[in-house]
Protein backbone atom coordinates (compact mmCIF):
# COMPACT_ATOMS: atom_id res chain seq x y z
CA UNK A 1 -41.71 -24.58 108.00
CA UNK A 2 -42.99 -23.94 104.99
CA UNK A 3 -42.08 -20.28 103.43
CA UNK A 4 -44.65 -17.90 102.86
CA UNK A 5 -45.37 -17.91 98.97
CA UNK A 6 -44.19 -20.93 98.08
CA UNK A 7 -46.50 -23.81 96.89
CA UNK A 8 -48.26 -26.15 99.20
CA UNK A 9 -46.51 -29.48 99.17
CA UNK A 10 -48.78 -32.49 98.78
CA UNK A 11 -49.73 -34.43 101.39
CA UNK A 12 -51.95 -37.59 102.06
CA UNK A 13 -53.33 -38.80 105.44
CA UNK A 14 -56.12 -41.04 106.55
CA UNK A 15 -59.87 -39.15 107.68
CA UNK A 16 -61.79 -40.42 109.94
CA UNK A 17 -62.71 -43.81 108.04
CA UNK A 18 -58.92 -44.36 107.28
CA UNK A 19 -59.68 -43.62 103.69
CA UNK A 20 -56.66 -41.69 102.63
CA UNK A 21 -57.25 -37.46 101.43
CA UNK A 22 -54.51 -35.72 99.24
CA UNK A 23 -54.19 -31.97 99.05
CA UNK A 24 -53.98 -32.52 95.45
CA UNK A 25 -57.40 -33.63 95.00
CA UNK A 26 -58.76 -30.42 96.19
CA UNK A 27 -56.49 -28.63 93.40
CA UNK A 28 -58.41 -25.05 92.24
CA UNK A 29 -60.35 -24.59 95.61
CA UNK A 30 -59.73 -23.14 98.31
CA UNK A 31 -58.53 -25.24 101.47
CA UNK A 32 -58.34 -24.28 105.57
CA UNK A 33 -55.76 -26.51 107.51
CA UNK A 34 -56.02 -26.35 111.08
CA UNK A 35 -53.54 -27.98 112.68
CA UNK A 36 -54.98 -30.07 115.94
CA UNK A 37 -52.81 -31.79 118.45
CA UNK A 38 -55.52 -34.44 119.11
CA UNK A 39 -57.63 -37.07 118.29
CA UNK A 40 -59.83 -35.69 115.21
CA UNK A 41 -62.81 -37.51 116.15
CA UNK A 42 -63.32 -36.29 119.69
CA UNK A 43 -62.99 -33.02 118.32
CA UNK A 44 -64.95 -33.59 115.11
CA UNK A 45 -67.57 -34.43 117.64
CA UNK A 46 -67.33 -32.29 120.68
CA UNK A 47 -67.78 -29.23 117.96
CA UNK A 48 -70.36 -30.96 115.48
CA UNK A 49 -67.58 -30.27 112.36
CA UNK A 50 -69.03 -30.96 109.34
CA UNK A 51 -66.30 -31.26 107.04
CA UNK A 52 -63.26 -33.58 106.80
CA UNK A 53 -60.46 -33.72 109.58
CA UNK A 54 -57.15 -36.02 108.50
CA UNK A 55 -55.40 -38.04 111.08
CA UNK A 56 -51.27 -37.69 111.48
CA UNK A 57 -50.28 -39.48 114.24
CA UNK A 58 -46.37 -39.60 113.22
CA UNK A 59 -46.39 -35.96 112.82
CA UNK A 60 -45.13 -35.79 109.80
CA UNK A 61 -47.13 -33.38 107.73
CA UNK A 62 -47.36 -31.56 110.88
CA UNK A 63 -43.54 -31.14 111.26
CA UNK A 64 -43.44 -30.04 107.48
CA UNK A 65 -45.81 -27.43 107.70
CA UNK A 66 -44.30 -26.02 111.23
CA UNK A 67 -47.39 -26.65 113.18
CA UNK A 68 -45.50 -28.50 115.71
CA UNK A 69 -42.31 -28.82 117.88
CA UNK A 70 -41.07 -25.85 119.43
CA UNK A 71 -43.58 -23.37 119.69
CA UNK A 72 -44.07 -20.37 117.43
CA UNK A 73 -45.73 -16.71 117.65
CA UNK A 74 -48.67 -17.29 116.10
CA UNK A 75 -47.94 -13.97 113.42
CA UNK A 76 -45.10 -16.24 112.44
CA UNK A 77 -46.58 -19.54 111.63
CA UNK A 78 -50.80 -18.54 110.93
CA UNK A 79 -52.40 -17.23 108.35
CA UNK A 80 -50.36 -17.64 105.41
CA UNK A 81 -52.11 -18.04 102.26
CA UNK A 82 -49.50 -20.70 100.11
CA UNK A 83 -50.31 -21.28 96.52
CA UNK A 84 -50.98 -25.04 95.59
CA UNK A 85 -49.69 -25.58 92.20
């Protein structure tokens, strides 16, 4: 997991299309990850999201982050606000 006030490490991972998104490119704005275990589009659709969901089937960025394996309280791993420098 990643701790609290320390930058955001970059990541890249396919949307929707399978054109790859980096956290970098969204450097000086403000982001929202939400971590979902399942497949982006049926819930892209089911909720009519209209912004970009990433795909990481390996888990890798998802591991990183500590939104998955063993589970967490959710005090422990949501809502922390990491700087992206």
């Amino acid at each position: 997991m990643i701790a609290e006030n320390s930058p955001a490490p970059d990541f890249t991972l396919p949307n929707a299309d399978g054109q790859p998104v980096s956290l970098s490119s969204f450097r000086g704005r403000s982001v929202v990850l939400f971590f979902y275990p399942a497949s982006h589009k049926k819930f892209q659709a089911k909720y009519g999201l209209p912004y970009t969901l990433l795909s990481d089937p390996e888990r890798k960025v998802l591991t990183a982050w500590g939104a998955y394996g063993e589970k967490v309280q959710t005090s422990d791993a949501a809502n922390q606000v990491l700087p992206y420098l």
